[in-house]
C-alpha atoms as a PDB file:
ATOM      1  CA  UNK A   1     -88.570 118.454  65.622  1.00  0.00           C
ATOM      2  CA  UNK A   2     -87.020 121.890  65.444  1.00  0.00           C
ATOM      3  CA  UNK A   3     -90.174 123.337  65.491  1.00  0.00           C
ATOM      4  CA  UNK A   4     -91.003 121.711  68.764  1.00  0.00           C
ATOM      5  CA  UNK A   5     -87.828 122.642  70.240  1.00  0.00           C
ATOM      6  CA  UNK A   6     -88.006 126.286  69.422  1.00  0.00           C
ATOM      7  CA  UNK A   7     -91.166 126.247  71.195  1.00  0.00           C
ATOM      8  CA  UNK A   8     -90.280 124.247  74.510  1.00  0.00           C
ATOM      9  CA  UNK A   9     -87.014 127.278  74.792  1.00  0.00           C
ATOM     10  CA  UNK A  10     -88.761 129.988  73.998  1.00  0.00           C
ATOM     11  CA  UNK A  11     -90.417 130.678  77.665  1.00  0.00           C
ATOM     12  CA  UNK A  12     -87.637 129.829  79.390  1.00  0.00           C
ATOM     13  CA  UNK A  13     -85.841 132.494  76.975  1.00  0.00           C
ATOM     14  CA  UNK A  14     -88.347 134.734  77.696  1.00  0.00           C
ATOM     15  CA  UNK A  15     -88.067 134.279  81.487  1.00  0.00           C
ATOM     16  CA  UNK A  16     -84.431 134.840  81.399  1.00  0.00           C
ATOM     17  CA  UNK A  17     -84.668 138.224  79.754  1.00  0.00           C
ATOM     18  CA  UNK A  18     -87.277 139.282  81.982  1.00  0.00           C
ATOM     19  CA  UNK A  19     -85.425 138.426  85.272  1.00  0.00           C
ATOM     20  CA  UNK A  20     -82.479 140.117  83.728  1.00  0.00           C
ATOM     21  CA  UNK A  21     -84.804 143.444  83.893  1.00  0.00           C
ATOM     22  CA  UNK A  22     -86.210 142.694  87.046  1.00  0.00           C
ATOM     23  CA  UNK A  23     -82.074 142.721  88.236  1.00  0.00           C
ATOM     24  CA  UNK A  24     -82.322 146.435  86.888  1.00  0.00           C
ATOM     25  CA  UNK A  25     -86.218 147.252  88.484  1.00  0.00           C
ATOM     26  CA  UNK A  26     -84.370 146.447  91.941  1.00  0.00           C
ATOM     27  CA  UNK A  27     -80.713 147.682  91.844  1.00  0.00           C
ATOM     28  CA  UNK A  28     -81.898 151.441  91.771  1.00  0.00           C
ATOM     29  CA  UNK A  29     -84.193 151.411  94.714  1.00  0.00           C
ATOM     30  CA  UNK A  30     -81.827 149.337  96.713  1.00  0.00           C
ATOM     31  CA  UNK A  31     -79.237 151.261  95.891  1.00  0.00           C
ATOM     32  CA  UNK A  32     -80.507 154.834  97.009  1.00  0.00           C
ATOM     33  CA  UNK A  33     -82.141 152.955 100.303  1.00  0.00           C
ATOM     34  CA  UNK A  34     -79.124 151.976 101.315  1.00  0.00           C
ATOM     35  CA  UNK A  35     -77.158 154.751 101.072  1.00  0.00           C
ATOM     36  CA  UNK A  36     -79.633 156.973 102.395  1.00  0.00           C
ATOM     37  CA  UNK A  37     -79.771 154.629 105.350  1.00  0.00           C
ATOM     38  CA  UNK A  38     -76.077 154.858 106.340  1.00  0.00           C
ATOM     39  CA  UNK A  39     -76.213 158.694 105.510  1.00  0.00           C
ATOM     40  CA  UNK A  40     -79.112 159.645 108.136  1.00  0.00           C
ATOM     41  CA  UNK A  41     -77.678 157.321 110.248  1.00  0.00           C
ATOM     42  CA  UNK A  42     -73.941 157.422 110.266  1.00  0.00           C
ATOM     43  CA  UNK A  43     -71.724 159.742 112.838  1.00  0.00           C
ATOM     44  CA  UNK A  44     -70.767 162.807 111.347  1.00  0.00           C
ATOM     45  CA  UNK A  45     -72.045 162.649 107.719  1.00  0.00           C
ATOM     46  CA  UNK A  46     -73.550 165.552 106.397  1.00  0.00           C
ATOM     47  CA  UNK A  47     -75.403 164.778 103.150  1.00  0.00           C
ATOM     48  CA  UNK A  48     -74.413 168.494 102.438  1.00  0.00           C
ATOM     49  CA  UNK A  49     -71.220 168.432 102.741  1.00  0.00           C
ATOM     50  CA  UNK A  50     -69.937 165.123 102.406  1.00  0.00           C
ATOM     51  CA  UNK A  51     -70.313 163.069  98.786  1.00  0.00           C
ATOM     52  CA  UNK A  52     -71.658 159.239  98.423  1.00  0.00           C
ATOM     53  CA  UNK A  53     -68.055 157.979  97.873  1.00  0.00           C
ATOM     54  CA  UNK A  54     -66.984 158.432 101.382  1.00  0.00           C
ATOM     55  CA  UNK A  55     -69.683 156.296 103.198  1.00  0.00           C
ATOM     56  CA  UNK A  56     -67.413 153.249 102.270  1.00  0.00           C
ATOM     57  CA  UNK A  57     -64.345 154.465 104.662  1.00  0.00           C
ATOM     58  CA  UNK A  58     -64.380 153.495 108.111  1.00  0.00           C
ATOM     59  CA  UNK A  59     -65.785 150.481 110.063  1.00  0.00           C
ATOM     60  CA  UNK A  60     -69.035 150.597 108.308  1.00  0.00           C
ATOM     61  CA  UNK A  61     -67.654 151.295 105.001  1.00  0.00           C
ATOM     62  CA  UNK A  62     -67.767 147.365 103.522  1.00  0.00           C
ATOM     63  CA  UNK A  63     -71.570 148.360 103.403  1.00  0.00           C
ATOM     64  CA  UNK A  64     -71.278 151.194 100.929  1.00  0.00           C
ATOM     65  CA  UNK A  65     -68.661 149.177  98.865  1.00  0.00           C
ATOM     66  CA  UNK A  66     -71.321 146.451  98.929  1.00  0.00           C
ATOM     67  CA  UNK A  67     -73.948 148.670  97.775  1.00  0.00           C
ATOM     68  CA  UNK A  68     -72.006 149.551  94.805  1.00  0.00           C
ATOM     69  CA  UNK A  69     -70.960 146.370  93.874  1.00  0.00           C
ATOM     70  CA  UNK A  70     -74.367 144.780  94.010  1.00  0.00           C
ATOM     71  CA  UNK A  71     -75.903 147.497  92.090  1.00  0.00           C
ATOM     72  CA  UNK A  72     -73.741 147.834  89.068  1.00  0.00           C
ATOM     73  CA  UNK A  73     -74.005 143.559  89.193  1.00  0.00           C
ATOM     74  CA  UNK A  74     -77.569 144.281  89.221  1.00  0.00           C
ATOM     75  CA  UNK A  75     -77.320 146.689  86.447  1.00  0.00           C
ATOM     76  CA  UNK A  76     -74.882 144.949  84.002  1.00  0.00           C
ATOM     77  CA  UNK A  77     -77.429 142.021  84.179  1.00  0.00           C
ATOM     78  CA  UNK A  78     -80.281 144.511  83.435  1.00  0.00           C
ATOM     79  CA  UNK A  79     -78.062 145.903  80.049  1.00  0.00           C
ATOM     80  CA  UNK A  80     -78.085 142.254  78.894  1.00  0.00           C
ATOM     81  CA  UNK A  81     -81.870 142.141  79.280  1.00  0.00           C
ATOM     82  CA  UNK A  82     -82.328 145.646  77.471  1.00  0.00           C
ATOM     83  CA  UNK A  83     -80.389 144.075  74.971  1.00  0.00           C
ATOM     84  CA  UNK A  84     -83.148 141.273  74.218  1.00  0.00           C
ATOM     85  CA  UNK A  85     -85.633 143.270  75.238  1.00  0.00           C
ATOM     86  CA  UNK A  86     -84.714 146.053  72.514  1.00  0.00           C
ATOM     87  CA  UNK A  87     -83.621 143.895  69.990  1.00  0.00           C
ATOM     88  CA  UNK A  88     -83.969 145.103  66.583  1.00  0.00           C
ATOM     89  CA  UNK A  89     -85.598 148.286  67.761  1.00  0.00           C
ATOM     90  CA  UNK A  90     -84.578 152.398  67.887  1.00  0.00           C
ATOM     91  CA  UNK A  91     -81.581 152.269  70.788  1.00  0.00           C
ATOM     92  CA  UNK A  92     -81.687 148.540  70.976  1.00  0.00           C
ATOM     93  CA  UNK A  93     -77.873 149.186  70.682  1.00  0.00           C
ATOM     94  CA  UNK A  94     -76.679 151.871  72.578  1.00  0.00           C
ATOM     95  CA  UNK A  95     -78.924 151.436  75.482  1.00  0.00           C
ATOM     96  CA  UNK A  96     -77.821 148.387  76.725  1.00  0.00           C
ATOM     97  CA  UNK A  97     -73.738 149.243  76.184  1.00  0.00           C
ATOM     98  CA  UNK A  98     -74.526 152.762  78.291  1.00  0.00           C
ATOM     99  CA  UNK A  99     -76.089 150.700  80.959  1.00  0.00           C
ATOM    100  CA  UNK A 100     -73.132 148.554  81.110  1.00  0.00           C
ATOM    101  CA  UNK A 101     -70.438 151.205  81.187  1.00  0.00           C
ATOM    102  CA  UNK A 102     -72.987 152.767  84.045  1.00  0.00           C
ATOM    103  CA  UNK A 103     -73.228 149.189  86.190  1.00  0.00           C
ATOM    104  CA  UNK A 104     -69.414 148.918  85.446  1.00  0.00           C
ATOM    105  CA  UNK A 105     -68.338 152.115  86.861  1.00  0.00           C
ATOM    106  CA  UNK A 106     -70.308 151.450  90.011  1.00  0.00           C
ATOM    107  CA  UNK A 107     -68.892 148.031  90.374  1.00  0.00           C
ATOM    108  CA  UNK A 108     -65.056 149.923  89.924  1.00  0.00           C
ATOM    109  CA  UNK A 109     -66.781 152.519  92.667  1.00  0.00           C
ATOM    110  CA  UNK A 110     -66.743 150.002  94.777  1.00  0.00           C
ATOM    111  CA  UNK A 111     -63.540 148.161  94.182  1.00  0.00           C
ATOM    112  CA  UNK A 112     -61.124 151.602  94.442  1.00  0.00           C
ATOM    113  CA  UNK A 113     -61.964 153.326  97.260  1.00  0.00           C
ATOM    114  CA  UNK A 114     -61.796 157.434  97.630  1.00  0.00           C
ATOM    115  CA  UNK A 115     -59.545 158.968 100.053  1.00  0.00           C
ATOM    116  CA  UNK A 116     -60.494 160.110 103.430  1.00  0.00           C
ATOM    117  CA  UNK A 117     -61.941 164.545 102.868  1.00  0.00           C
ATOM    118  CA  UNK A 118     -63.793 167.341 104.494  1.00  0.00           C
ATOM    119  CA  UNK A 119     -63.376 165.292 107.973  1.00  0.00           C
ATOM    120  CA  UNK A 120     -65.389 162.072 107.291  1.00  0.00           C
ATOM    121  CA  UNK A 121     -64.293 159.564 108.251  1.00  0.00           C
ATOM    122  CA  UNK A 122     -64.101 161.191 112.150  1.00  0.00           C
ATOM    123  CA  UNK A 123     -61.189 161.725 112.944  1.00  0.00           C
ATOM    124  CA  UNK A 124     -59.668 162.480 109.424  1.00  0.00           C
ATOM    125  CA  UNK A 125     -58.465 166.340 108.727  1.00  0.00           C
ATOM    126  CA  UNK A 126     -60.771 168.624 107.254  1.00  0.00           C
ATOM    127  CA  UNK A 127     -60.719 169.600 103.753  1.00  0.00           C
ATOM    128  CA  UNK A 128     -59.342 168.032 101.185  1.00  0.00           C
ATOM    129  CA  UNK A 129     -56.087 165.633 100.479  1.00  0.00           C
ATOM    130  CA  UNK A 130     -53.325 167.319  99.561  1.00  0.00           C
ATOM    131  CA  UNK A 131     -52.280 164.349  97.469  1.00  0.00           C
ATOM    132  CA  UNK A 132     -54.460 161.985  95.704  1.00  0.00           C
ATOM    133  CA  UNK A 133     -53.564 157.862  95.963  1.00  0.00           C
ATOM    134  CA  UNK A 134     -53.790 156.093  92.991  1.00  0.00           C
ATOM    135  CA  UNK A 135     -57.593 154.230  93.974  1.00  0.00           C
ATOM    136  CA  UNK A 136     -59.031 157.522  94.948  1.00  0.00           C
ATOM    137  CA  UNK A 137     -58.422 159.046  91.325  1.00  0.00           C
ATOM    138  CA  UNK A 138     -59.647 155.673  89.733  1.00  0.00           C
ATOM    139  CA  UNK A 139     -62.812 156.201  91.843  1.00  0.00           C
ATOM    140  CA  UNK A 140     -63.103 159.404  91.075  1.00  0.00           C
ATOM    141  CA  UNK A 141     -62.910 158.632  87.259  1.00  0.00           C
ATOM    142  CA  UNK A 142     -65.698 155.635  87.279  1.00  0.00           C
ATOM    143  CA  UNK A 143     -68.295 158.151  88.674  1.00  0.00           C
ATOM    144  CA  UNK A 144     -67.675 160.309  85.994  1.00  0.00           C
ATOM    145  CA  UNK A 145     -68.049 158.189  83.108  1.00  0.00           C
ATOM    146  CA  UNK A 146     -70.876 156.112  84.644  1.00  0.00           C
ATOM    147  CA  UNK A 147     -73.142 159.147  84.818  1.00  0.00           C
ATOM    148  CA  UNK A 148     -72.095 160.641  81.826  1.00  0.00           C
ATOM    149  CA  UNK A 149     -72.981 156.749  80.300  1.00  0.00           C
ATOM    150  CA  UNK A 150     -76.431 156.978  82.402  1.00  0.00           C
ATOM    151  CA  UNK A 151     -76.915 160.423  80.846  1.00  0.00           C
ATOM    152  CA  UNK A 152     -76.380 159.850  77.254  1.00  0.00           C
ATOM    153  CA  UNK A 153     -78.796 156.843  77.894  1.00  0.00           C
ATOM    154  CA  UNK A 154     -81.321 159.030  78.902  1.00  0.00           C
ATOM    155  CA  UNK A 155     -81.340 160.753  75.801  1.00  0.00           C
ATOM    156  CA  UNK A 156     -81.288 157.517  73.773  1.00  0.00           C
ATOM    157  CA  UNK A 157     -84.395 156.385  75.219  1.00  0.00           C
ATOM    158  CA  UNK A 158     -85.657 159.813  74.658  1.00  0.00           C
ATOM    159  CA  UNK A 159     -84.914 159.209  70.714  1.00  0.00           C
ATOM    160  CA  UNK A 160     -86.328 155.887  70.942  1.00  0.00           C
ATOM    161  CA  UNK A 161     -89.670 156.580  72.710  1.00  0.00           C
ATOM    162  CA  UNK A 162     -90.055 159.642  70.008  1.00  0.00           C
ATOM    163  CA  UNK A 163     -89.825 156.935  67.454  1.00  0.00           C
ATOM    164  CA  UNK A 164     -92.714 154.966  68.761  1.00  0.00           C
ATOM    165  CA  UNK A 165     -94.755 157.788  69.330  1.00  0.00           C
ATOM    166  CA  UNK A 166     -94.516 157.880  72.834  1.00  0.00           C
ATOM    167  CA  UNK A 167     -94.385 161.849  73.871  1.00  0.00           C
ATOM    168  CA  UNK A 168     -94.257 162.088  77.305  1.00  0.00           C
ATOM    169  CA  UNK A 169     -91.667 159.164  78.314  1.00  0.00           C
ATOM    170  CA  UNK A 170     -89.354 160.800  75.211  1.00  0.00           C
ATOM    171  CA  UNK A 171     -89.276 164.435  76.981  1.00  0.00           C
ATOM    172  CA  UNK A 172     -89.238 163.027  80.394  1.00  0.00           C
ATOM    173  CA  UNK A 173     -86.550 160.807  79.378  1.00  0.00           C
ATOM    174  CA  UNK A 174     -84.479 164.058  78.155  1.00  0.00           C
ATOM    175  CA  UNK A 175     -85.604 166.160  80.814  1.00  0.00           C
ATOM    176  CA  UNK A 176     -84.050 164.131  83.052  1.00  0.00           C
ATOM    177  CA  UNK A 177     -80.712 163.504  81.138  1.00  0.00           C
ATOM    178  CA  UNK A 178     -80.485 167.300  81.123  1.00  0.00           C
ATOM    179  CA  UNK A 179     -81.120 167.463  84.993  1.00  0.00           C
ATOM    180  CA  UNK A 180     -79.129 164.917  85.994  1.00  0.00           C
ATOM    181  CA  UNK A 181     -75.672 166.395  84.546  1.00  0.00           C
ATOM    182  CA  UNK A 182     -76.442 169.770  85.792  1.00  0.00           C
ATOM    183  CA  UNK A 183     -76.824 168.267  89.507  1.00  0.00           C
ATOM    184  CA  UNK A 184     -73.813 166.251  88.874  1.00  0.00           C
ATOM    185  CA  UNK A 185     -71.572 169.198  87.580  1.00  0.00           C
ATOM    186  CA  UNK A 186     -72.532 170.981  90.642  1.00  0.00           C
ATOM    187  CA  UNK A 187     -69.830 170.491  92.848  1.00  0.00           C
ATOM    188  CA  UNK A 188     -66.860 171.569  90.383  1.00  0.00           C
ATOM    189  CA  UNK A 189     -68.826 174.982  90.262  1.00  0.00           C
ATOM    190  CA  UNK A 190     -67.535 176.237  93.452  1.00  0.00           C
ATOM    191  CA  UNK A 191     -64.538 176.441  95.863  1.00  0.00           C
ATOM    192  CA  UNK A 192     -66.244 176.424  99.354  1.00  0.00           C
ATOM    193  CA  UNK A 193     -67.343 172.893  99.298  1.00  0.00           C
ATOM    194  CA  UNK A 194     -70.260 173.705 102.353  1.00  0.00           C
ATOM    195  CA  UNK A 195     -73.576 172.649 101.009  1.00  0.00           C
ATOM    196  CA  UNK A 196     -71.576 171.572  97.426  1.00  0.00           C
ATOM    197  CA  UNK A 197     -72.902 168.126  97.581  1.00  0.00           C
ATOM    198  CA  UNK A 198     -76.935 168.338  98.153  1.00  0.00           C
ATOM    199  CA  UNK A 199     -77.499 168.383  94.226  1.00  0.00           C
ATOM    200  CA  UNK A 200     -75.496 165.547  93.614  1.00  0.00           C
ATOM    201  CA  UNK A 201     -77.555 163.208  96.251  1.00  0.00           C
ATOM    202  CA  UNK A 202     -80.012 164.401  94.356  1.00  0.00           C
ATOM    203  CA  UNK A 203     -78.703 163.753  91.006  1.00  0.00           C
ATOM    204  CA  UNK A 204     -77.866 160.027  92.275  1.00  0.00           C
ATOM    205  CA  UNK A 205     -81.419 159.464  93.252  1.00  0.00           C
ATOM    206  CA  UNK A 206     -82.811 160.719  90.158  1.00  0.00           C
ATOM    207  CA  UNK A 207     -80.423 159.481  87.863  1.00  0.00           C
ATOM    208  CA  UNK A 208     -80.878 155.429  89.703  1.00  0.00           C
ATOM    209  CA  UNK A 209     -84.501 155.980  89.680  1.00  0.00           C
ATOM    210  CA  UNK A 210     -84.892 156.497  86.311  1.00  0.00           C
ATOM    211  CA  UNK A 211     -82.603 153.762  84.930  1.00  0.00           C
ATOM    212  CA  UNK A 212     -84.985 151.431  87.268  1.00  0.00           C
ATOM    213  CA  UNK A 213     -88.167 152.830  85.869  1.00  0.00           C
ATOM    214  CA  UNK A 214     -87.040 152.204  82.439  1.00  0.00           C
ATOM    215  CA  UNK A 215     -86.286 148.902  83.070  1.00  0.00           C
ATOM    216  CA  UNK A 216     -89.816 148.662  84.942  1.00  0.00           C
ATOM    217  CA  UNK A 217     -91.141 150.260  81.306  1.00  0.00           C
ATOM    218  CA  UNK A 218     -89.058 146.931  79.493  1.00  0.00           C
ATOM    219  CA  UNK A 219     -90.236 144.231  81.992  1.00  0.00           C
ATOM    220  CA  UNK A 220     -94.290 145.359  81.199  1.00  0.00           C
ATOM    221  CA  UNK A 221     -94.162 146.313  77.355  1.00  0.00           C
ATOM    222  CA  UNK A 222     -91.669 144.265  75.620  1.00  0.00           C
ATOM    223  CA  UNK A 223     -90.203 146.560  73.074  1.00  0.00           C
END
């Protein structure tokens, strides 16, 4: 009678786990859509001078602050299907913890909101603050962590597909851990912030991309 019962749960196990990936396959792309959308297409932003944070001030800004809380919802479901999906194997450990800390710090992204800078929204002064409020330095902590949790990710998936013998996804997999916190460091290089912010768009849509693909790599080969 056990027997029969493991066997009548198991799919619907198995169906669980994979829609828990399937959260993570769709959270990046949705993700960098959106705020790609509202960055070609809202007054005044300059993807070059402005960073992601600020496209959830203003009237339009409940979009943006949507977009992160969906996608580290979307994300934090996807670390619970690594979980199962990597159970027992190299990173079946770390992964899905680093993905959580990464779908948490976009969910706090969204919750604390940065301070108005470098005159977006219009009609704010140019530069930035002078003071800080107490939700702008919380949001400007939860980035930090969350890539630095995507990052070391990358390079546990990098150890894990070396395991298995799997060359190319292990060096991509580091390659882009390495890129990603370059790009995101970018910013703090300088002190003229005009053009600071290109790399780290670019850093966001690499960094999202990947943590969808891996998921993608989950949902079609198991471990």
């Amino acid at each position: 009678m056990d027997q029969a019962a493991a066997v009548r749960t198991a799919p619907s196990a198995t169906s669980e786990s994979r829609a828990l990936l399937a959260c993570g396959v769709v959270a990046g792309p949705l993700f960098i859509v959106v705020a790609l959308v509202q960055a070609f297409t809202r007054s005044e932003f300059d993807l070059s001078r402005h960073p992601l944070s600020l496209l959830s001030l203003g009237d339009l800004g409940w979009i943006q602050i949507a977009n992160f809380v969906v996608a580290g919802l979307l994300f934090s479901a996807c670390a619970v299907g690594m979980r199962r999906a990597m159970d027992r194997s190299s990173g079946g450990t770390w992964v899905p913890r680093l993905i959580g800390v990464f779908g948490l710090s976009l969910i706090a992204g969204g919750v604390f909101l940065s301070d108005p800078a470098f005159g977006f929204p219009p009609g704010t002064p140019p530069g930035t603050p002078e003071e800080l409020s107490w939700h702008s330095i919380v949001h400007g902590i939860a980035p930090v962590l969350g890539f630095l949790a995507l990052v070391a990710a990358s390079f546990v998936f990098a150890r894990h597909y070396s395991r298995v013998g799997e060359r190319g996804w292990a060096v991509g997999s580091a390659l882009v851990g390495v890129v990603v916190l370059a790009l995101s460091a970018w910013p703090n290089l300088g002190g003229d912030p005009e053009g600071r912010f290109g790399p780290l768009w670019v850093a966001m849509v690499l960094g999202f991309a990947w943590a969808s693909i891996m998921a993608v790599r989950l949902l079609r080969g198991g471990r």
